[in-house]
C-alpha atoms as a PDB file:
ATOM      1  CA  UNK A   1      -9.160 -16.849 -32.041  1.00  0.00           C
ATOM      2  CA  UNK A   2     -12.954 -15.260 -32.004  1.00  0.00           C
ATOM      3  CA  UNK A   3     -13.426 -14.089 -28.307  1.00  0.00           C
ATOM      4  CA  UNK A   4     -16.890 -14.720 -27.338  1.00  0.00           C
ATOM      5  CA  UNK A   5     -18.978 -13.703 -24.614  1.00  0.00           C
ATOM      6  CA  UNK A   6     -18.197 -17.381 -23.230  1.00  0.00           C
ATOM      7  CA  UNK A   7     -14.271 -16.335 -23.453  1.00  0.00           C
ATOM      8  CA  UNK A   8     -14.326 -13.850 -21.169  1.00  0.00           C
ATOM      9  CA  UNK A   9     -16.660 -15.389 -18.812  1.00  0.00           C
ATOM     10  CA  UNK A  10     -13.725 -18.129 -18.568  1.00  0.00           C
ATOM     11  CA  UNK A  11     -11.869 -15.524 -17.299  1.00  0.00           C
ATOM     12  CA  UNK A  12     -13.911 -14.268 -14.577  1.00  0.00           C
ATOM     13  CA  UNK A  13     -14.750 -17.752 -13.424  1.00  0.00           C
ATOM     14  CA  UNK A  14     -10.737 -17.887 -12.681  1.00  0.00           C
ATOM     15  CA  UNK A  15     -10.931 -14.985 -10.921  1.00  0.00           C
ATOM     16  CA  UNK A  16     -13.520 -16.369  -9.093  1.00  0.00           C
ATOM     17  CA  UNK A  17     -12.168 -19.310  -7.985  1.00  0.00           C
ATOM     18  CA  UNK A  18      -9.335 -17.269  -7.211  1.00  0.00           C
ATOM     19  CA  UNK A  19     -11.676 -15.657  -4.618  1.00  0.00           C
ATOM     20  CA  UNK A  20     -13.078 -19.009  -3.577  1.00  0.00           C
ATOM     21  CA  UNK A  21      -9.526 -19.740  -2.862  1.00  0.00           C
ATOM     22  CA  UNK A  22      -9.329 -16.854  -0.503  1.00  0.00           C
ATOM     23  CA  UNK A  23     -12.081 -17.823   1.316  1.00  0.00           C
ATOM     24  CA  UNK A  24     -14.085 -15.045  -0.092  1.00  0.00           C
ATOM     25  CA  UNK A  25     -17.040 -15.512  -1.788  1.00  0.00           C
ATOM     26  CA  UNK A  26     -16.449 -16.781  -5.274  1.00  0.00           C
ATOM     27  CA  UNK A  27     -17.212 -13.914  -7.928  1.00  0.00           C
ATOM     28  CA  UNK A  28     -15.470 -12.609 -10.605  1.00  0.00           C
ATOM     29  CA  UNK A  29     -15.887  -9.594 -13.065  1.00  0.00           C
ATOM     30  CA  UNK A  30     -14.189  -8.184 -16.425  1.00  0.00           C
ATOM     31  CA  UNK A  31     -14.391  -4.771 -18.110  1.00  0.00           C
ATOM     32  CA  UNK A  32     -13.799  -5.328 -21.568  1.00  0.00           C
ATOM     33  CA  UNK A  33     -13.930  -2.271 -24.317  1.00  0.00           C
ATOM     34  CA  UNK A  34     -15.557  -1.901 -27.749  1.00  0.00           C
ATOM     35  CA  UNK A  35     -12.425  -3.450 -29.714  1.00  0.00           C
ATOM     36  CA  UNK A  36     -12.409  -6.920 -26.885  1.00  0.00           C
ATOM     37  CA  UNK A  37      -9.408  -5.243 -24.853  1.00  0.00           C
ATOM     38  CA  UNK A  38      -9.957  -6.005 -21.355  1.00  0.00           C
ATOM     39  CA  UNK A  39      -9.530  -2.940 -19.277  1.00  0.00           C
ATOM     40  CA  UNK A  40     -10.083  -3.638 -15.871  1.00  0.00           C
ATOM     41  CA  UNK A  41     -10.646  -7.400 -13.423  1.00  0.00           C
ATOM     42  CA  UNK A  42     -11.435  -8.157 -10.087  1.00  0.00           C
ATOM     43  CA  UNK A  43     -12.691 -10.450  -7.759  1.00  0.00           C
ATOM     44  CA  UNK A  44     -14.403 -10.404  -4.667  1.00  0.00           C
ATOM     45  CA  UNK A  45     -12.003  -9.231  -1.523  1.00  0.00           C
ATOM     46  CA  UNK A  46     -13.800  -7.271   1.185  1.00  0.00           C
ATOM     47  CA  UNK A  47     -12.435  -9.562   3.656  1.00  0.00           C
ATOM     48  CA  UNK A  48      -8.943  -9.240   2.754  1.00  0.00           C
ATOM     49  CA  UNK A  49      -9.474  -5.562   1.961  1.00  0.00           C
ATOM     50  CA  UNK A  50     -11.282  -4.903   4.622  1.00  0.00           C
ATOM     51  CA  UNK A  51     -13.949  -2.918   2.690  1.00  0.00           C
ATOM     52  CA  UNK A  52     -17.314  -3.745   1.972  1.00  0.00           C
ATOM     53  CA  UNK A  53     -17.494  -2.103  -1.147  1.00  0.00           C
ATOM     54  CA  UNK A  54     -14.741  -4.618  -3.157  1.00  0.00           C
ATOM     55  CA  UNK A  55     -16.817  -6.382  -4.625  1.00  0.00           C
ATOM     56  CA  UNK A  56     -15.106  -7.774  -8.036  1.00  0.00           C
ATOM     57  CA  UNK A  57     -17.539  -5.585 -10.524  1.00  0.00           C
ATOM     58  CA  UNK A  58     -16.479  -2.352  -8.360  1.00  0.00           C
ATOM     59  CA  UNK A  59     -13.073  -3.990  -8.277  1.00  0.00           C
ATOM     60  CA  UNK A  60     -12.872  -4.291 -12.308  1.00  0.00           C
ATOM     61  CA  UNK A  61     -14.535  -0.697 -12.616  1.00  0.00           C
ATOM     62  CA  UNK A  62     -11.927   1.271 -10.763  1.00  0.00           C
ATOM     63  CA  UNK A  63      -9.007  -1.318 -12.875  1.00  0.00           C
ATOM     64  CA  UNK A  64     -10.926   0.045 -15.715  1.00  0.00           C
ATOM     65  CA  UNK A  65     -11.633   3.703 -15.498  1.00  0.00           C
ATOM     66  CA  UNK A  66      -7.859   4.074 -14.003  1.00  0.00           C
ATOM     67  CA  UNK A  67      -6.657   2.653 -17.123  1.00  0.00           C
ATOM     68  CA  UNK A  68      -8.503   5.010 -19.441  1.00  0.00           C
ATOM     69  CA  UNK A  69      -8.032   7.965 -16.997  1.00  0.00           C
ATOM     70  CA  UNK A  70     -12.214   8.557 -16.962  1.00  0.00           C
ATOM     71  CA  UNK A  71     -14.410   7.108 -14.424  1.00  0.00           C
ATOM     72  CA  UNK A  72     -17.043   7.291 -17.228  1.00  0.00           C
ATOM     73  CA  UNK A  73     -16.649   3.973 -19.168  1.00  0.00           C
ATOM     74  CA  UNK A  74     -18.982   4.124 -21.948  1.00  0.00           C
ATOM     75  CA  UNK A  75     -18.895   1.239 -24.454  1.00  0.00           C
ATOM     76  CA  UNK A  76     -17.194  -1.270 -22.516  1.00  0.00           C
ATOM     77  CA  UNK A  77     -18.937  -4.553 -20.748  1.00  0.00           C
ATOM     78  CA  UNK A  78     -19.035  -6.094 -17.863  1.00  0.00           C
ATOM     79  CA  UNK A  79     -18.954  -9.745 -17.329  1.00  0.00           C
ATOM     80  CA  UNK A  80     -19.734 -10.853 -14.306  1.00  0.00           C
ATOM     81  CA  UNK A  81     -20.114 -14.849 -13.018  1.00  0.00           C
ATOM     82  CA  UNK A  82     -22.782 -13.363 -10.626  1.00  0.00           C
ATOM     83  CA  UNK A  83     -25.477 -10.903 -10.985  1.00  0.00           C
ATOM     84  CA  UNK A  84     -24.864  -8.034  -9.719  1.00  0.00           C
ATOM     85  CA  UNK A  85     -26.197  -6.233  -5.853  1.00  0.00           C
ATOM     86  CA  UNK A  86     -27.841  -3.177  -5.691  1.00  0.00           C
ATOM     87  CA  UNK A  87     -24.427  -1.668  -5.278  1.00  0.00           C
ATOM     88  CA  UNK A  88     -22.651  -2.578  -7.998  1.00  0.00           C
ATOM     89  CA  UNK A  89     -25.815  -2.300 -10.724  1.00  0.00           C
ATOM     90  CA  UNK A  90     -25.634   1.116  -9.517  1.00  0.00           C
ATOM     91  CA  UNK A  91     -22.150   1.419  -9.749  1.00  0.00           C
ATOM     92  CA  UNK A  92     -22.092   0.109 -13.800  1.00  0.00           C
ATOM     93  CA  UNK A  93     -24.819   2.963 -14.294  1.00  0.00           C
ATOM     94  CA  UNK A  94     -22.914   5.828 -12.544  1.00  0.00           C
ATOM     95  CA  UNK A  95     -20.010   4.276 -15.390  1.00  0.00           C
ATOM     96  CA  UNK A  96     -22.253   4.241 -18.330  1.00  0.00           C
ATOM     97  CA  UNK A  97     -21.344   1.013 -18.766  1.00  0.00           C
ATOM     98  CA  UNK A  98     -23.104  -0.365 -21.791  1.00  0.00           C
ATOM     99  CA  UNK A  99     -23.817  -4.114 -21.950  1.00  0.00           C
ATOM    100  CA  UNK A 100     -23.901  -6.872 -18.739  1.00  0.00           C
ATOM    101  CA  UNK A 101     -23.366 -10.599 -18.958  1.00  0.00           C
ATOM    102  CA  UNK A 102     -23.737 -12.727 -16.558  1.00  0.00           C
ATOM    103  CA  UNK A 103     -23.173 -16.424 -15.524  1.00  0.00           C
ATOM    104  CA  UNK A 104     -25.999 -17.594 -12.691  1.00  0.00           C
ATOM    105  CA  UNK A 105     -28.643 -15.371 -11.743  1.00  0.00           C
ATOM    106  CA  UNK A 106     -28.869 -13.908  -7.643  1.00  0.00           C
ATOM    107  CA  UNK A 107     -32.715 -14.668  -6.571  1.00  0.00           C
ATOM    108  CA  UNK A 108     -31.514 -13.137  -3.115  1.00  0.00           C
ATOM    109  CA  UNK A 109     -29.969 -10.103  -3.805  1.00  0.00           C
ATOM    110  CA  UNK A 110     -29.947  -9.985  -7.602  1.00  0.00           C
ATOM    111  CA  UNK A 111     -30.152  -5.864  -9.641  1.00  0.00           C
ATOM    112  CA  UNK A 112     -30.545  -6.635 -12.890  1.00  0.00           C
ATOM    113  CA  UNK A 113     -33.581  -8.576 -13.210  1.00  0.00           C
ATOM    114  CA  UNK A 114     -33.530 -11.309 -10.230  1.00  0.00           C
ATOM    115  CA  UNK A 115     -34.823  -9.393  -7.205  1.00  0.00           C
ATOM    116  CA  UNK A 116     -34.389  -5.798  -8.378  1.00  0.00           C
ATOM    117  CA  UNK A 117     -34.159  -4.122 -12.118  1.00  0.00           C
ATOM    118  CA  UNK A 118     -31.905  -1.167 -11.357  1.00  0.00           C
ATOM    119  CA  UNK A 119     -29.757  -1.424 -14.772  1.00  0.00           C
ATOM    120  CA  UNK A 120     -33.545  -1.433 -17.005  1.00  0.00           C
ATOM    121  CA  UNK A 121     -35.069   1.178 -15.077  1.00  0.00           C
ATOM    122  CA  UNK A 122     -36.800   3.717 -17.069  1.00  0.00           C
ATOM    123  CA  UNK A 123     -37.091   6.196 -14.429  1.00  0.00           C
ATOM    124  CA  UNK A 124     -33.101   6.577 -14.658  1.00  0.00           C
ATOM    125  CA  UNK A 125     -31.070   8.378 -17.517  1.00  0.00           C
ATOM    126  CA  UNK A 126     -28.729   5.245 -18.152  1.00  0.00           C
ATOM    127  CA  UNK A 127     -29.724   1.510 -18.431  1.00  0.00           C
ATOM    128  CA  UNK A 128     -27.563  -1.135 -19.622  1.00  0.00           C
ATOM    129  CA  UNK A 129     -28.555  -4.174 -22.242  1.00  0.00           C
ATOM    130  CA  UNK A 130     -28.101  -7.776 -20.596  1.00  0.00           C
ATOM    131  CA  UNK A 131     -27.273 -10.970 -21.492  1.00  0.00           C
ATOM    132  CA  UNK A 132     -27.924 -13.445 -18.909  1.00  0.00           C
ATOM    133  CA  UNK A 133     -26.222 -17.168 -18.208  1.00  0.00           C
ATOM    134  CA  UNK A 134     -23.658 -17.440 -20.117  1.00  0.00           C
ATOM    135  CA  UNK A 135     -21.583 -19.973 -18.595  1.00  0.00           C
ATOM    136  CA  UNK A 136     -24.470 -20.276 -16.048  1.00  0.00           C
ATOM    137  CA  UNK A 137     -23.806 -23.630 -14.591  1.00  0.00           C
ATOM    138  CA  UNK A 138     -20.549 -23.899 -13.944  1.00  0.00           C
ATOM    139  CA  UNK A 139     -20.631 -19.870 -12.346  1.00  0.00           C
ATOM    140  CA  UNK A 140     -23.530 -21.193 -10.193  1.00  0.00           C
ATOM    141  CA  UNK A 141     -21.648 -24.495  -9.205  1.00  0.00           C
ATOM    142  CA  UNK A 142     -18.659 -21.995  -7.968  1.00  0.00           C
ATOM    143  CA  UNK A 143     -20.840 -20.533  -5.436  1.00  0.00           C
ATOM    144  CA  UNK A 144     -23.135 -23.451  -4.541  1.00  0.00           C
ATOM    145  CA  UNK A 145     -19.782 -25.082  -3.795  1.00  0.00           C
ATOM    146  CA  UNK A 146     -18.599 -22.492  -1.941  1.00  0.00           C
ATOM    147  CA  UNK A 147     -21.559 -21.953   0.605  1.00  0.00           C
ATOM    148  CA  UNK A 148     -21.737 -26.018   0.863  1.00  0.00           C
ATOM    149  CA  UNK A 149     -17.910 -25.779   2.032  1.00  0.00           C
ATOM    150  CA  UNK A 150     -18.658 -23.126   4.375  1.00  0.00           C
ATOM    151  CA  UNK A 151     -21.756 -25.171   5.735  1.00  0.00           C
ATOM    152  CA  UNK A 152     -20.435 -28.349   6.031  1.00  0.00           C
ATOM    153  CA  UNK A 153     -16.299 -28.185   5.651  1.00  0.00           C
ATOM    154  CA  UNK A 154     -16.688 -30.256   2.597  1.00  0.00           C
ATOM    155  CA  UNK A 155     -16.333 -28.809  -0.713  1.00  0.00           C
ATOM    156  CA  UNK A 156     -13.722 -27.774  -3.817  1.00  0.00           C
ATOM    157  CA  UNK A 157     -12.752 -25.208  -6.665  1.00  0.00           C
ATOM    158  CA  UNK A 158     -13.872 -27.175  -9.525  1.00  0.00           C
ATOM    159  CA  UNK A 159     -11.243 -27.504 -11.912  1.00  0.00           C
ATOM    160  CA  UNK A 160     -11.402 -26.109 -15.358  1.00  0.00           C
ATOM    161  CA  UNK A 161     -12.103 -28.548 -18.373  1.00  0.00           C
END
């Protein structure tokens, strides 16, 4: 089986309707390494954590860098189903991680591209290459569905095809 940038998207979308499940915001993140292991997940839990920094691509990052006993990760990428805050584009620099995907693009608090351009700065010593929606519509769904449910009271984890 060829695993594809849209294969391991799959599997942060089911992280992150593991979140949505929660009741915490729908996102989902996996650190894979140059040979297509996966080294580190997460998904968005700062309320069940209580801590604002567990956000699923911070989440994945610690998975990861515990794993290869380095908190420098260089090689690996991240996928995402969001892009990433402020925090964690910083956070995937600080790691040297070296390629992004994402699913749906953040217009409101976006880093890498959307709102900000932390990860393509050329005033820092690290930037990251990025490939953006893969898997775009049904990442953006996720969360559109999520914040409709929190709105209103009506809404659902949409079920994978």
């Amino acid at each position: 089986m060829k695993r594809d940038d849209k294969y391991y998207m799959k599997i942060a979308l089911d992280l992150a309707k593991e979140a949505f499940s929660s009741e915490e915001v729908p996102i989902g993140a996996v650190l894979v390494g140059e040979d297509g292991e996966i080294l580190g997940m997460g998904k968005n839990s700062p309320i069940h954590q209580n801590d604002p920094t567990a956000h699923a691509e911070i989440l994945a990052l610690r998975d990861g860098a515990q794993r290869v006993s380095n908190y420098r990760l260089p090689g690996t990428t991240m996928y995402v189903t969001i892009e990433p805050c402020p925090m964690c584009a910083g956070a995937l620099l600080h790691a040297r991680v070296k390629r992004l995907v994402f699913g749906a693009s953040d217009p409101k608090s976006g880093a890498c591209g959307s709102l900000y351009n932390l990860v393509d700065d050329k005033r820092l010593n690290h930037r990251l290459s990025i490939t953006r929606g893969v898997l775009e519509d049904e990442a953006r769904e996720l969360i559109q569905n999520f914040f409709k449910m929190r709105r209103t009271g009506r809404g659902e984890v949409p079920k994978r095809p």
